[in-house]
C-alpha atoms as a PDB file:
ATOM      1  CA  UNK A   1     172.765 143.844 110.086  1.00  0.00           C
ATOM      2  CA  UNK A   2     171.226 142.963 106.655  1.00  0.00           C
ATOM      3  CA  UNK A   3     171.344 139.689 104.695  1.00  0.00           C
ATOM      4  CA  UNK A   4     170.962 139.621 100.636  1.00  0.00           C
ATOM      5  CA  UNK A   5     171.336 136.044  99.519  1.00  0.00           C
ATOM      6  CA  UNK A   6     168.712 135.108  96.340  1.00  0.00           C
ATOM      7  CA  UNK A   7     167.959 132.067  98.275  1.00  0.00           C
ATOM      8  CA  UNK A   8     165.430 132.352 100.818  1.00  0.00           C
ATOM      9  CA  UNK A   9     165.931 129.345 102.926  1.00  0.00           C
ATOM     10  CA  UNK A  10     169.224 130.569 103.056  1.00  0.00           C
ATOM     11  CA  UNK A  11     168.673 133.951 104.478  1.00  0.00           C
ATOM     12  CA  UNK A  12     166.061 132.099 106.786  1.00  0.00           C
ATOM     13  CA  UNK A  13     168.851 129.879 108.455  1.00  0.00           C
ATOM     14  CA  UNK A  14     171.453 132.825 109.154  1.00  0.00           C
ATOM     15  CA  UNK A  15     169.073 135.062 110.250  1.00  0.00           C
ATOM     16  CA  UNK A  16     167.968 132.570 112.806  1.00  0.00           C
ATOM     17  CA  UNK A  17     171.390 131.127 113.757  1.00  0.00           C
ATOM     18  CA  UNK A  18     172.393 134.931 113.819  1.00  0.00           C
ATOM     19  CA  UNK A  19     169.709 136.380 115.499  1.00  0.00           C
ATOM     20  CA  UNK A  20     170.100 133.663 118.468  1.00  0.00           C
ATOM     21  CA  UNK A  21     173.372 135.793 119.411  1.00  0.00           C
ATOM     22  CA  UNK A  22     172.294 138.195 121.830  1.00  0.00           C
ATOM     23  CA  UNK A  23     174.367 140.930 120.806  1.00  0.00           C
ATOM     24  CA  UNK A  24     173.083 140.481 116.951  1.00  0.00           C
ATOM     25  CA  UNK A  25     170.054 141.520 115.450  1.00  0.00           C
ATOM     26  CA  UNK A  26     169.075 141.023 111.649  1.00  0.00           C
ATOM     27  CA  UNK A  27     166.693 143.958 110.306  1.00  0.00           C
ATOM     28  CA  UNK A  28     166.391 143.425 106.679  1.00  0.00           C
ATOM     29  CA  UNK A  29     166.829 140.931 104.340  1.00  0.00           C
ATOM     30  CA  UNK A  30     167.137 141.235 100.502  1.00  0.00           C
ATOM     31  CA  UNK A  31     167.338 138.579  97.399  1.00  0.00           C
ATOM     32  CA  UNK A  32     169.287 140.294  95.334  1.00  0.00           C
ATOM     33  CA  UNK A  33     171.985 143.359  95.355  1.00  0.00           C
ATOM     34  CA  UNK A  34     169.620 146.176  94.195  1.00  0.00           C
ATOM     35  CA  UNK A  35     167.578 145.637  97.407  1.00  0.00           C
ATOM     36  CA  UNK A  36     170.462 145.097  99.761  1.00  0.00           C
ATOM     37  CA  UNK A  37     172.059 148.880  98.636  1.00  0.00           C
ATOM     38  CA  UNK A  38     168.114 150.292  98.948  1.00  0.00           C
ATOM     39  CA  UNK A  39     168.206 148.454 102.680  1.00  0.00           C
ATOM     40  CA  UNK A  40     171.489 149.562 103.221  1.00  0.00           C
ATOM     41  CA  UNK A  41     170.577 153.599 102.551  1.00  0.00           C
ATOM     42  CA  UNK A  42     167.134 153.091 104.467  1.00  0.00           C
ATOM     43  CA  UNK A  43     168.151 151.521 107.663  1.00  0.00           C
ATOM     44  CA  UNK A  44     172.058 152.304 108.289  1.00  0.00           C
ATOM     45  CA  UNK A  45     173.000 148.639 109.567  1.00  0.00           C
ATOM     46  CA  UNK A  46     176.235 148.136 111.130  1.00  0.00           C
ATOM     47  CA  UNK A  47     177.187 144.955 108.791  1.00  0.00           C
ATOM     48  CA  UNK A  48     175.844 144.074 105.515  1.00  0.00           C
ATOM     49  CA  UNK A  49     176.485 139.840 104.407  1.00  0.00           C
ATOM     50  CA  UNK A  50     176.295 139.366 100.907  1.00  0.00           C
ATOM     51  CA  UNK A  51     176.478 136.435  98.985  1.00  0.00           C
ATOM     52  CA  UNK A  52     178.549 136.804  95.525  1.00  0.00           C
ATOM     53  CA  UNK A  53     176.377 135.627  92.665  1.00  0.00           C
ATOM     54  CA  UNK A  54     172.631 137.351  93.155  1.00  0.00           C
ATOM     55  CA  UNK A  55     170.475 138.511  90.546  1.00  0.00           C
ATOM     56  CA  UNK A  56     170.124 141.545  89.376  1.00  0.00           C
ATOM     57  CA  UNK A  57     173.075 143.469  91.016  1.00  0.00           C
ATOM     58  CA  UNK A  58     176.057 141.009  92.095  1.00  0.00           C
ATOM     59  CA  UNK A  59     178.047 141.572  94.867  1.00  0.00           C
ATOM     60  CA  UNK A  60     180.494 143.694  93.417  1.00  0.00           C
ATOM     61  CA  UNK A  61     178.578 146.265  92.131  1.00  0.00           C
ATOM     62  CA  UNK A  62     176.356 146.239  95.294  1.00  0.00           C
ATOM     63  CA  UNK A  63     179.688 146.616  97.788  1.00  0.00           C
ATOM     64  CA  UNK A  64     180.761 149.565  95.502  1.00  0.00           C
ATOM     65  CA  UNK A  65     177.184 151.555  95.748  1.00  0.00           C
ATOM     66  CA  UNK A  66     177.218 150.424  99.809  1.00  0.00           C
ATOM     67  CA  UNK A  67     180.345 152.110 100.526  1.00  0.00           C
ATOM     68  CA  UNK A  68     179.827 155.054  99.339  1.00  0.00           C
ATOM     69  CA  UNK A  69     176.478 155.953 101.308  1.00  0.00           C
ATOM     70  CA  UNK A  70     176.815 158.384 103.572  1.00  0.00           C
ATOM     71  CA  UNK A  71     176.733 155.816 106.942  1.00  0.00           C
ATOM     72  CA  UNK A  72     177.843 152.705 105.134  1.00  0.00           C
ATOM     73  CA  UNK A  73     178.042 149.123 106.888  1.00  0.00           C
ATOM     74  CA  UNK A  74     181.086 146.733 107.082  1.00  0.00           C
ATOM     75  CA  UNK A  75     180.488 144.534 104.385  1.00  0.00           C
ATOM     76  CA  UNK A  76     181.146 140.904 104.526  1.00  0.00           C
ATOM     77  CA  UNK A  77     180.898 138.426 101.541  1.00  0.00           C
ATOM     78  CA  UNK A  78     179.661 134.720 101.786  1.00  0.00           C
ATOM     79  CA  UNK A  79     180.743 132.190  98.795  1.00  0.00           C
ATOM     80  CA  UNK A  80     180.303 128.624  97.900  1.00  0.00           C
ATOM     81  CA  UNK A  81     183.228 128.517  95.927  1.00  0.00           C
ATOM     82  CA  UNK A  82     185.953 131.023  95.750  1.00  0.00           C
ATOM     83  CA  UNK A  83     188.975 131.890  93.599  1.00  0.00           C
ATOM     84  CA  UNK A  84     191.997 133.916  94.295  1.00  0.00           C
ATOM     85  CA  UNK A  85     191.042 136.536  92.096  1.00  0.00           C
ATOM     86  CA  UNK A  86     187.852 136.931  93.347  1.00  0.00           C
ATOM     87  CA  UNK A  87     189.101 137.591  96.741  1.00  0.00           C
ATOM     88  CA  UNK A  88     190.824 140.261  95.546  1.00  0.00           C
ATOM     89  CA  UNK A  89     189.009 141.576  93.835  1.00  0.00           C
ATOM     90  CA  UNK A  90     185.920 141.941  96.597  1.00  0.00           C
ATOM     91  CA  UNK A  91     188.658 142.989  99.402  1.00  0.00           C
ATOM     92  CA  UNK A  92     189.904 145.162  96.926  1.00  0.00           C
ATOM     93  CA  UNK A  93     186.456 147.567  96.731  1.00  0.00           C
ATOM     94  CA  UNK A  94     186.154 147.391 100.275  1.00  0.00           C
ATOM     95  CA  UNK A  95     185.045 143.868 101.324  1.00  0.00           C
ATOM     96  CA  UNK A  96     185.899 143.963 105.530  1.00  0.00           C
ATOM     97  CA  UNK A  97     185.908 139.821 105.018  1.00  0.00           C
ATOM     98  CA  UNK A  98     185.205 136.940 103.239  1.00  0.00           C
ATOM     99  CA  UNK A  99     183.666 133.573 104.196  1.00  0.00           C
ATOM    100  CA  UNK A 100     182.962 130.460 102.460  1.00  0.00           C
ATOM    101  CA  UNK A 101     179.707 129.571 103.062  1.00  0.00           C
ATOM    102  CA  UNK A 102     181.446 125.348 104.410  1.00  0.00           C
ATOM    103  CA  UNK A 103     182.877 128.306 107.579  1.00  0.00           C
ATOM    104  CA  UNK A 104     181.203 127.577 110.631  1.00  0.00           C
ATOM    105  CA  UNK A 105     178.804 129.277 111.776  1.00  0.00           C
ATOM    106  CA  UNK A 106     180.549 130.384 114.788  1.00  0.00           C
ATOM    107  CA  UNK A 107     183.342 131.906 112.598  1.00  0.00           C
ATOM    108  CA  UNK A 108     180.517 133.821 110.955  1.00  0.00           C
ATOM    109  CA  UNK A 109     179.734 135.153 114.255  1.00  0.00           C
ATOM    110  CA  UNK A 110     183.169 136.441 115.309  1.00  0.00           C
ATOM    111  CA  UNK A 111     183.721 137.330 112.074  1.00  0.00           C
ATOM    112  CA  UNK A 112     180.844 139.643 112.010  1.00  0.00           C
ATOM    113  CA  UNK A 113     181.460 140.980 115.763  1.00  0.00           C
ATOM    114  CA  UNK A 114     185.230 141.391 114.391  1.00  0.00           C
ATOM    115  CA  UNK A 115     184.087 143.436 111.675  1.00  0.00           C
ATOM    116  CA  UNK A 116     181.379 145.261 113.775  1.00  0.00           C
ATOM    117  CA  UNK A 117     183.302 146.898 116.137  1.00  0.00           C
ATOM    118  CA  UNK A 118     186.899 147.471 113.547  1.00  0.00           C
ATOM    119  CA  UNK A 119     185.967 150.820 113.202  1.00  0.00           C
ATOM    120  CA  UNK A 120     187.899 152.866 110.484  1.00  0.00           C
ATOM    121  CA  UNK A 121     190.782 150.448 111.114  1.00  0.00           C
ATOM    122  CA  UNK A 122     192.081 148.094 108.233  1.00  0.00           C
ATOM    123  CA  UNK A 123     190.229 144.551 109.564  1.00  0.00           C
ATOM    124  CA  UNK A 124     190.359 142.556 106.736  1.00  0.00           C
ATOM    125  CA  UNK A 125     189.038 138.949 107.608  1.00  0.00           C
ATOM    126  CA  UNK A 126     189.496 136.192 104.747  1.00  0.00           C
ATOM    127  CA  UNK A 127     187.996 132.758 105.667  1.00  0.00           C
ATOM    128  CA  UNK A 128     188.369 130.468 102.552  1.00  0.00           C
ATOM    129  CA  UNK A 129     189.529 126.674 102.569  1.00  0.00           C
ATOM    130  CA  UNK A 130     192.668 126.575 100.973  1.00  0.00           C
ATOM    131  CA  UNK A 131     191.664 123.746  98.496  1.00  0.00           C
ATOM    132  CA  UNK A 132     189.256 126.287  97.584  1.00  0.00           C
ATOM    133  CA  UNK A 133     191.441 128.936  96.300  1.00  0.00           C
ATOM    134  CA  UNK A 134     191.860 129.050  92.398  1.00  0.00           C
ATOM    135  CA  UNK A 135     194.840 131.249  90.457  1.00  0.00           C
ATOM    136  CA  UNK A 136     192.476 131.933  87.587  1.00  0.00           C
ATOM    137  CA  UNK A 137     189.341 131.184  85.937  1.00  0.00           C
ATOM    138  CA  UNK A 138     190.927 128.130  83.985  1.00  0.00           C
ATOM    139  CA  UNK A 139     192.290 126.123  87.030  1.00  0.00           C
ATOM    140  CA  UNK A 140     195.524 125.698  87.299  1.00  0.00           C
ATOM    141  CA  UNK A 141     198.763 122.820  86.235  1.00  0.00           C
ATOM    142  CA  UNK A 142     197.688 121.409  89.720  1.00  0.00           C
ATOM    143  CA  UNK A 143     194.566 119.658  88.193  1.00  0.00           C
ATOM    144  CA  UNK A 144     192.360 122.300  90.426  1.00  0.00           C
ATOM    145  CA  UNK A 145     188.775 122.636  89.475  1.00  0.00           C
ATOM    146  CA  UNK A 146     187.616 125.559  87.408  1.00  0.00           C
ATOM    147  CA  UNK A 147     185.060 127.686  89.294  1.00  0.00           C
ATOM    148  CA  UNK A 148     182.435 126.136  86.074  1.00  0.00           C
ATOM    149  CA  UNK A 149     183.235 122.959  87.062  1.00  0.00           C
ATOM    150  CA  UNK A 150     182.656 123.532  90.833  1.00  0.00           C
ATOM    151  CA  UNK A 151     179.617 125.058  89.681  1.00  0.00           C
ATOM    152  CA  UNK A 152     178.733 121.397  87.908  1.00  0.00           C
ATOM    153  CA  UNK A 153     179.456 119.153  90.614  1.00  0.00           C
ATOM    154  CA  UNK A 154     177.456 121.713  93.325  1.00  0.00           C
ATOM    155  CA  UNK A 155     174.413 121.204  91.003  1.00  0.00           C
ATOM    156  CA  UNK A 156     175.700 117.340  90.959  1.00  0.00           C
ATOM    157  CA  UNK A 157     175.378 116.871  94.783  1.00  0.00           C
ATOM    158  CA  UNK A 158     172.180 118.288  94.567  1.00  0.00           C
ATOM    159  CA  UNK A 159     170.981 115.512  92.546  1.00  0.00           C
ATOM    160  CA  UNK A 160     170.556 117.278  89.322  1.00  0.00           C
ATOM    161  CA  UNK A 161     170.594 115.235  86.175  1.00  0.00           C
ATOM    162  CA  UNK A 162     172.826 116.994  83.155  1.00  0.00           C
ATOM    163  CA  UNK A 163     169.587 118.196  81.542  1.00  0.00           C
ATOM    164  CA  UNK A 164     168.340 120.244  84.553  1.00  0.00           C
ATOM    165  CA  UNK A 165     172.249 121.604  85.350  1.00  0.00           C
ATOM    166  CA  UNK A 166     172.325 122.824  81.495  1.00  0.00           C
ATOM    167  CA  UNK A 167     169.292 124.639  82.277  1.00  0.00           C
ATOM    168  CA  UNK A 168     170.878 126.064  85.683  1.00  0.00           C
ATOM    169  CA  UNK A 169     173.841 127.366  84.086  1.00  0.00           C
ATOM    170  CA  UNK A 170     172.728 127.999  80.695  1.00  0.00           C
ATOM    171  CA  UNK A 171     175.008 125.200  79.349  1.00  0.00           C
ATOM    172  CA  UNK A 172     174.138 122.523  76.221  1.00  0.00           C
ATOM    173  CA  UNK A 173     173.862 119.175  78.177  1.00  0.00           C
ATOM    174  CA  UNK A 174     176.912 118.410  75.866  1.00  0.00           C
ATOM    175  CA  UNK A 175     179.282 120.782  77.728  1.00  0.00           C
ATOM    176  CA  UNK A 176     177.987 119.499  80.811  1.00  0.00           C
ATOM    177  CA  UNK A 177     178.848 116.200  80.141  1.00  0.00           C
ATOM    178  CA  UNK A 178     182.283 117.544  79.255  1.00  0.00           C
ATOM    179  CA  UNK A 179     182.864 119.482  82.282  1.00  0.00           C
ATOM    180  CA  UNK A 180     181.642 116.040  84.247  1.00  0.00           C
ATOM    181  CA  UNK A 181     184.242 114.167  82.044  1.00  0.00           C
ATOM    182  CA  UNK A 182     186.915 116.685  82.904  1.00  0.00           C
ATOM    183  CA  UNK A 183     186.256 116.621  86.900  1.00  0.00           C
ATOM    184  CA  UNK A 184     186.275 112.709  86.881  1.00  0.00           C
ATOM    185  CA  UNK A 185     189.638 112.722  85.357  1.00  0.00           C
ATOM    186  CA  UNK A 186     191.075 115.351  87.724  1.00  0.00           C
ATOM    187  CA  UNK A 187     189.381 114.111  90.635  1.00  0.00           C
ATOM    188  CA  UNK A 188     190.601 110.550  89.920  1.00  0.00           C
ATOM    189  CA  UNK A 189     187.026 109.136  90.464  1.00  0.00           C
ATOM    190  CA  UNK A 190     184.400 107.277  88.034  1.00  0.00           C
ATOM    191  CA  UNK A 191     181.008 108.262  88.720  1.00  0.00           C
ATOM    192  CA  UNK A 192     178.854 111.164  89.866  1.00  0.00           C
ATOM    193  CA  UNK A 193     178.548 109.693  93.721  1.00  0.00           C
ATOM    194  CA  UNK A 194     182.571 109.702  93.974  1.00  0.00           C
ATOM    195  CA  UNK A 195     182.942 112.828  92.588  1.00  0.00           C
ATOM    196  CA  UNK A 196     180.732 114.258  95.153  1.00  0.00           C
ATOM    197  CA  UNK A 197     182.057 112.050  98.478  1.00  0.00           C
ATOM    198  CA  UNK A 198     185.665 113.868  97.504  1.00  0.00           C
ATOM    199  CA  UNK A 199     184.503 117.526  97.390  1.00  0.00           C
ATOM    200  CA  UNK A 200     182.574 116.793 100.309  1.00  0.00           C
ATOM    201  CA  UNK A 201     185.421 115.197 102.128  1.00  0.00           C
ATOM    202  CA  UNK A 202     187.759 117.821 100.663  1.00  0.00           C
ATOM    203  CA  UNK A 203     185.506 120.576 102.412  1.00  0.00           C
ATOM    204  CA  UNK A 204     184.748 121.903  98.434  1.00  0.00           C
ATOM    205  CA  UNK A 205     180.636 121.630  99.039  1.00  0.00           C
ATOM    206  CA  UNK A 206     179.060 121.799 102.867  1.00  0.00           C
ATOM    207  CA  UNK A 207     175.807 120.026 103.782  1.00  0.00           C
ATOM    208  CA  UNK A 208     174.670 123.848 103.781  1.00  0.00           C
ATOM    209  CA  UNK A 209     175.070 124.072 100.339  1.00  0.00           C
ATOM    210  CA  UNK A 210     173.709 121.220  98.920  1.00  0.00           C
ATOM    211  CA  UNK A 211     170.809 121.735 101.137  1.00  0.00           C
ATOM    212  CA  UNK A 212     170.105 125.013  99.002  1.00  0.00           C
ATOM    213  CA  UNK A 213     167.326 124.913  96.132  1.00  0.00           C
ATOM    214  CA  UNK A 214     168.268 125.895  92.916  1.00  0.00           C
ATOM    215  CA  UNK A 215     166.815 128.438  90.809  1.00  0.00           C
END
């Protein structure tokens, strides 16, 4: 299989918790989506994992050049954060599963055998928390999240002030603030460490993911 995730101490810990499996073997790994369609074409792998926001190509347009190589791999997508739409979407080009990245690892590992050996049969795997799921872009009446404000608080747990998450996300430290006001006020919590101890709790952000380095 092949990995494309634009962190690297990401692609470092799957490709060793992966690798441990006997019956798995990891032989490429890419940052971004460009590379993982060039490893792809070069070394026929049986599975591809791709992670949804990478620069240069994105997941999307990656899984649509993928599956149409001549011997293209299952394709399974990893996600922090995931909407409904988004699902979709991905399954909708061809996806074989998707995983949020707070999924075990050992449902990453059936999952991948799962998708391995499905053959040309439908085997459509979709492994997302439910609290994760979003109708749209906006959030909903429900007082869910927008997948920006997700975004904020992942950057949050990682101990980034409102300057540095501006930078991250190309966002006026203004608008951050906003966004922090508005997740307080759905969340029902007062400060940044409360806001963070619920979407942890909730299962929104894994110890995996704050563990990541930001760009």
């Amino acid at each position: 299989m092949i990995l494309a995730d634009d962190h690297a101490m990401v692609r470092q810990g799957f490709s060793e918790m992966l690798s441990a499996d006997a019956g798995m073997e990891v032989v490429g790994e890419a940052e971004n989506g460009r590379e993982a369609v060039a490893l792809a074409e070069r070394l026929e792998p049986d599975v591809a994992i791709l992670d949804v926001e990478m620069p240069v190509m994105g997941a999307q347009a990656a899984l649509k050049k993928i599956l149409v190589l001549p011997r293209p791999p299952k394709v399974v997508i990893v996600t922090v954060f995931a909407d409904t739409r988004l699902v979709q979407e991905l399954l909708a080009l061809g996806a074989s599963a998707y995983l949020s990245k707070g999924a075990s690892m050992q449902t990453l590992l059936d999952t991948v055998r799962s998708v391995a050996r499905g053959g040309d049969e439908e085997n459509v795997i979709v492994s997302v928390p439910r609290e994760t799921m979003h109708r749209t872009e906006e959030g909903d009446p429900g007082g869910e999240l927008t997948r920006r404000e997700r975004e904020v608080l992942l950057l949050v747990a990682r101990g980034l002030g409102n300057e540095r998450i501006g930078e991250n996300l190309h966002l006026s430290t203004t608008t951050v603030k906003r966004h922090l006001s508005n997740i307080y006020e759905k969340l029902g919590v007062h400060s940044r460490g409360e806001a963070v101890g619920r979407a942890v709790s909730e299962g929104w952000i894994s110890s995996w993911d704050i563990a990541r380095t930001p760009d």
